[in-house]
Structure formats: C-alpha cells, structure tokens
N, C-alpha and C. Protein backbone atom coordinates (compact mmCIF):
# COMPACT_ATOMS: atom_id res chain seq x y z
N UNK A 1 36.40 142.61 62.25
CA UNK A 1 37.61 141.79 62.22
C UNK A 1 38.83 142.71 62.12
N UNK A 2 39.70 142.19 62.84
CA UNK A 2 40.66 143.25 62.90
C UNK A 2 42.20 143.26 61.50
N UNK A 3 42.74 143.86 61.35
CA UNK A 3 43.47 143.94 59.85
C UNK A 3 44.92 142.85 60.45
N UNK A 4 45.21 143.33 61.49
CA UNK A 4 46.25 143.19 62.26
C UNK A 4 46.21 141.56 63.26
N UNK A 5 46.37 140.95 63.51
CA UNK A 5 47.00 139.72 64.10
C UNK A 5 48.24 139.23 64.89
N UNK A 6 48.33 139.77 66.37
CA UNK A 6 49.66 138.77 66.99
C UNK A 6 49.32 137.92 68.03
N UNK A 7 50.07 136.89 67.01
CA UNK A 7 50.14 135.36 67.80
C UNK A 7 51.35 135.81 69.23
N UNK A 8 51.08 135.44 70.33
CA UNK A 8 52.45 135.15 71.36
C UNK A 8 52.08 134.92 72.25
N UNK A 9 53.11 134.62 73.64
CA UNK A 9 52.53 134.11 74.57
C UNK A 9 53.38 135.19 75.88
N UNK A 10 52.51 135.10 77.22
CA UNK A 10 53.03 135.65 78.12
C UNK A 10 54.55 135.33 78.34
N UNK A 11 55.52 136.59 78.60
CA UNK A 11 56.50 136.18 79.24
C UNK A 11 57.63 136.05 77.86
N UNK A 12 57.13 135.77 77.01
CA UNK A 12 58.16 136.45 75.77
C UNK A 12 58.96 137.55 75.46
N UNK A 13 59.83 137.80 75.35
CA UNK A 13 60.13 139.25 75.09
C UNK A 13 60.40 139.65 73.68
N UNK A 14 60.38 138.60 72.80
CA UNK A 14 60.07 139.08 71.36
C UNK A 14 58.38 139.56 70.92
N UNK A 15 58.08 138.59 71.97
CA UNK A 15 56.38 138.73 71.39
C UNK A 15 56.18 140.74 72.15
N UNK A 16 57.00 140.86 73.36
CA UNK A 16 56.86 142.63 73.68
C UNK A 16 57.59 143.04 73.04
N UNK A 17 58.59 143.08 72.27
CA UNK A 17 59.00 143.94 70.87
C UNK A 17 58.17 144.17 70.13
N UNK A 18 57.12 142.99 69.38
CA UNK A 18 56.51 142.76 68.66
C UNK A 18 55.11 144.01 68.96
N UNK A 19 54.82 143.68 70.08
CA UNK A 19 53.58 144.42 70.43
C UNK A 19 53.18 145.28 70.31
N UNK A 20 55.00 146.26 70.77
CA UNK A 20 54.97 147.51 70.37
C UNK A 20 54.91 148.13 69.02
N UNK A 21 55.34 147.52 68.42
CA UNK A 21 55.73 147.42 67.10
C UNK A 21 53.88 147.97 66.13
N UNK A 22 53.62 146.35 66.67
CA UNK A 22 52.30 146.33 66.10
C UNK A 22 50.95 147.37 66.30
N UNK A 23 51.12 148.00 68.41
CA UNK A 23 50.62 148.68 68.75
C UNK A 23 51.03 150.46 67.91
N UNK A 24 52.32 150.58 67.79
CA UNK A 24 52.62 151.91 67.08
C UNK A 24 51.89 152.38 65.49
N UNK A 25 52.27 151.19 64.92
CA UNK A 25 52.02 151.31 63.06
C UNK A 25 50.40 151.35 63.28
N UNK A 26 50.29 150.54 64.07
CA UNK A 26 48.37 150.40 63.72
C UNK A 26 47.88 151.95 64.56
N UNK A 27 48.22 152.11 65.60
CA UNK A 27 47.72 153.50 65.95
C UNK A 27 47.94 154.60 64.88
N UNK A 28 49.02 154.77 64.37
CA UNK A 28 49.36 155.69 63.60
C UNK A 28 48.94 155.63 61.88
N UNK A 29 47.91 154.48 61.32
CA UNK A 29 47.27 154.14 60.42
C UNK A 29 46.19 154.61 60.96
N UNK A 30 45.27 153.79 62.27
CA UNK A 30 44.30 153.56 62.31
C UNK A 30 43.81 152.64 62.02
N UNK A 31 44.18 151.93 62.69
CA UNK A 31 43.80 150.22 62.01
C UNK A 31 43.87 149.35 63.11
N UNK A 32 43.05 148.68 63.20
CA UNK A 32 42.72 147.55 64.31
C UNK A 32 43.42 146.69 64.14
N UNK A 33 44.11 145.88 65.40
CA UNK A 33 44.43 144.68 65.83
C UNK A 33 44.18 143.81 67.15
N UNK A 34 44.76 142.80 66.99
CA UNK A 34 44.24 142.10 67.55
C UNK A 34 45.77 141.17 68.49
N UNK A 35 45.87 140.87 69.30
CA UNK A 35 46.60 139.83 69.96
C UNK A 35 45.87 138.60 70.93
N UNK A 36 46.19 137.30 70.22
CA UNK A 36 46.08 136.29 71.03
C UNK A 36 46.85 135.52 71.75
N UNK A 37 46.67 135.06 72.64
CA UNK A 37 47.67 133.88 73.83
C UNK A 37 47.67 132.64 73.01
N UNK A 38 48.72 132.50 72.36
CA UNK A 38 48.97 131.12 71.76
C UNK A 38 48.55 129.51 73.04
N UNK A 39 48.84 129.91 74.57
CA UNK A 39 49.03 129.25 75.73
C UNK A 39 47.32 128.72 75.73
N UNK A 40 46.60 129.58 75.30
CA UNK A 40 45.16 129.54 75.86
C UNK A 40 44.41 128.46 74.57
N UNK A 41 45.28 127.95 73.47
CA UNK A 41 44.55 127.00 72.55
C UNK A 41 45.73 126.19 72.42
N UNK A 42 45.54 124.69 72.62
CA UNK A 42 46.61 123.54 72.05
C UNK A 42 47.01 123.38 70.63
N UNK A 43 45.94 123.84 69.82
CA UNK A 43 46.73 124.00 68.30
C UNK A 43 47.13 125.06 68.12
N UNK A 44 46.96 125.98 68.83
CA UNK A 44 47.78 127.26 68.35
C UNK A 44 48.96 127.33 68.64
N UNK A 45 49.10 126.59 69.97
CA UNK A 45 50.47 126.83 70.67
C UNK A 45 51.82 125.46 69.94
N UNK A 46 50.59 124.70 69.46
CA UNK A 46 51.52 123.26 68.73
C UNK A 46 51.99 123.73 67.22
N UNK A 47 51.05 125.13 66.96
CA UNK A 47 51.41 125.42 65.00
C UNK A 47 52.43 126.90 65.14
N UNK A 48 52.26 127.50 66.42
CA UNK A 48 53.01 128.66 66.58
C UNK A 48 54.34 128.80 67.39
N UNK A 49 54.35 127.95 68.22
CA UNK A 49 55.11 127.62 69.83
C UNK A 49 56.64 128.15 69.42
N UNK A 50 56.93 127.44 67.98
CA UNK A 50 58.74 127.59 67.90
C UNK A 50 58.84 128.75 67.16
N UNK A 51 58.10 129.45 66.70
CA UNK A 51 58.14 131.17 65.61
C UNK A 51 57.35 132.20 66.47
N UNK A 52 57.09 132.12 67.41
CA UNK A 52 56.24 133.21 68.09
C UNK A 52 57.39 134.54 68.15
N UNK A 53 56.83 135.90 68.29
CA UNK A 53 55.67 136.14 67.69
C UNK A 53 55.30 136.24 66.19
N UNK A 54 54.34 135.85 65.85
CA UNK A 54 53.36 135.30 64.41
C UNK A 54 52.69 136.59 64.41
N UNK A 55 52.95 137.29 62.97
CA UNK A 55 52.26 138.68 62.41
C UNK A 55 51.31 138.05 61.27
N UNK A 56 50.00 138.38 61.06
CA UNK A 56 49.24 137.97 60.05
C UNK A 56 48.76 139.36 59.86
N UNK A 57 48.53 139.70 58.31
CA UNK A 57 47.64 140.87 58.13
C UNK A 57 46.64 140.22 57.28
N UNK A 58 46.01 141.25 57.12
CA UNK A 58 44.26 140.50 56.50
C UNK A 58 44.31 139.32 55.86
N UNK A 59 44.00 138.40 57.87
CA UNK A 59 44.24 137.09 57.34
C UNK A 59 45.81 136.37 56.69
N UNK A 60 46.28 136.87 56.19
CA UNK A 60 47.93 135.82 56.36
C UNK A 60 49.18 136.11 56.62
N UNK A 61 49.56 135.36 56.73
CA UNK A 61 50.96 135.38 57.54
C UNK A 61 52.09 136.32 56.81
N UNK A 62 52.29 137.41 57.68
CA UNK A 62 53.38 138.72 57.64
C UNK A 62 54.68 138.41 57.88
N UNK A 63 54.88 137.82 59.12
CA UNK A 63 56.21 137.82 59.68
C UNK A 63 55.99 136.86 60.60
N UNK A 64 57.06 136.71 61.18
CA UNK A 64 57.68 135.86 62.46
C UNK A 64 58.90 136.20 63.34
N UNK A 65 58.85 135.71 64.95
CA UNK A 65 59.95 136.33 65.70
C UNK A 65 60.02 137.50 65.56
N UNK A 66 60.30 138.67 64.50
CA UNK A 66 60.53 139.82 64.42
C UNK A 66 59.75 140.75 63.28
N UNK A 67 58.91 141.91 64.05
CA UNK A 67 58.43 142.81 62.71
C UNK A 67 59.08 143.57 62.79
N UNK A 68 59.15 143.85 61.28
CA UNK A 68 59.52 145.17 60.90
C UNK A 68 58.94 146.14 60.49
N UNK A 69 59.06 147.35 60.80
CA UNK A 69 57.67 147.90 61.43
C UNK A 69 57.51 149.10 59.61
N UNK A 70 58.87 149.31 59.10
CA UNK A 70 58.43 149.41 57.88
C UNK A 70 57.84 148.50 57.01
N UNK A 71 58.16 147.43 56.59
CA UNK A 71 57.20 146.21 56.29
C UNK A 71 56.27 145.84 56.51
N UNK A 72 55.67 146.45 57.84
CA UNK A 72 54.04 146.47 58.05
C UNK A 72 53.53 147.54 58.09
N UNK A 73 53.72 148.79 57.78
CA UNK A 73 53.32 149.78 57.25
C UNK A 73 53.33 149.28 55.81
N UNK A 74 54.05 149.04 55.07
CA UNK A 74 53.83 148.99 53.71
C UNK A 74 52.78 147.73 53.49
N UNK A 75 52.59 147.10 54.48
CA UNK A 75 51.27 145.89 54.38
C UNK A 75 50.24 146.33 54.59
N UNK A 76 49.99 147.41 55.11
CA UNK A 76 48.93 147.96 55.54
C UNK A 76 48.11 148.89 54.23
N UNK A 77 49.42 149.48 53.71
CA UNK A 77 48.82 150.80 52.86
C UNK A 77 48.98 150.36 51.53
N UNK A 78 49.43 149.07 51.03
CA UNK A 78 49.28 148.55 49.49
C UNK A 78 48.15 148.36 49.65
C-alpha cells in the first residue's frame, strides 16, 4: 500500500502541480505513491470533484487544491 495518495482528474492543472509535488518529496524520501482518476469512479468524482487535487497520507486526508511540499515532507518523516 502506498504512503502517498492523489486524488485528480485528467486535464487539471492543479492536480499537475500537485503531481509534481508529490512525485519529488516521495522520490527523495523513498516512499511510494499512488495517483487515481477521480473520472474513472462516480463516488469519487461526487466526494472529490470540487477540492481536487486530494493529498491523503497513510490513509487520511493531507491537503487539497494545493500541496505544500514542506508539509508533506514533514508528513512523511513524523
């Protein structure tokens, strides 16, 4: 299971801020994540649709619209 979690959907450009974001800190930990297509499930896209992109770390909810990529480093290493 991965530590890391982003909710978003194609064609966002917060959810590609986000990505990078998420793709940098976790490479540079070492730590797995994960991204899903909110588009590809009807409750995901009905509980996420207006805050995308959705950051969860082990299991709950980090952030929204925007990470901050010190704030998820420090989620990672408490």
């Amino acid at each position: 299971m991965s530590r890391v979690t982003l909710y978003g959907k194609p064609g966002c450009h917060l959810c590609d801020d986000a990505r990078a974001i998420v793709e940098n800190v976790c490479a540079e930990l070492g730590v797995d994540w994960t991204e899903i297509d909110i588009t590809q499930d009807p409750k995901l896209f009905e509980e996420y649709g207006e805050q995308i992109p959705v950051t969860f770390v082990d299991g709950r909810q980090h952030d929204f619209w925007r990470v901050d990529p010190v704030r998820l480093k420090k989620a990672l290493t408490s």
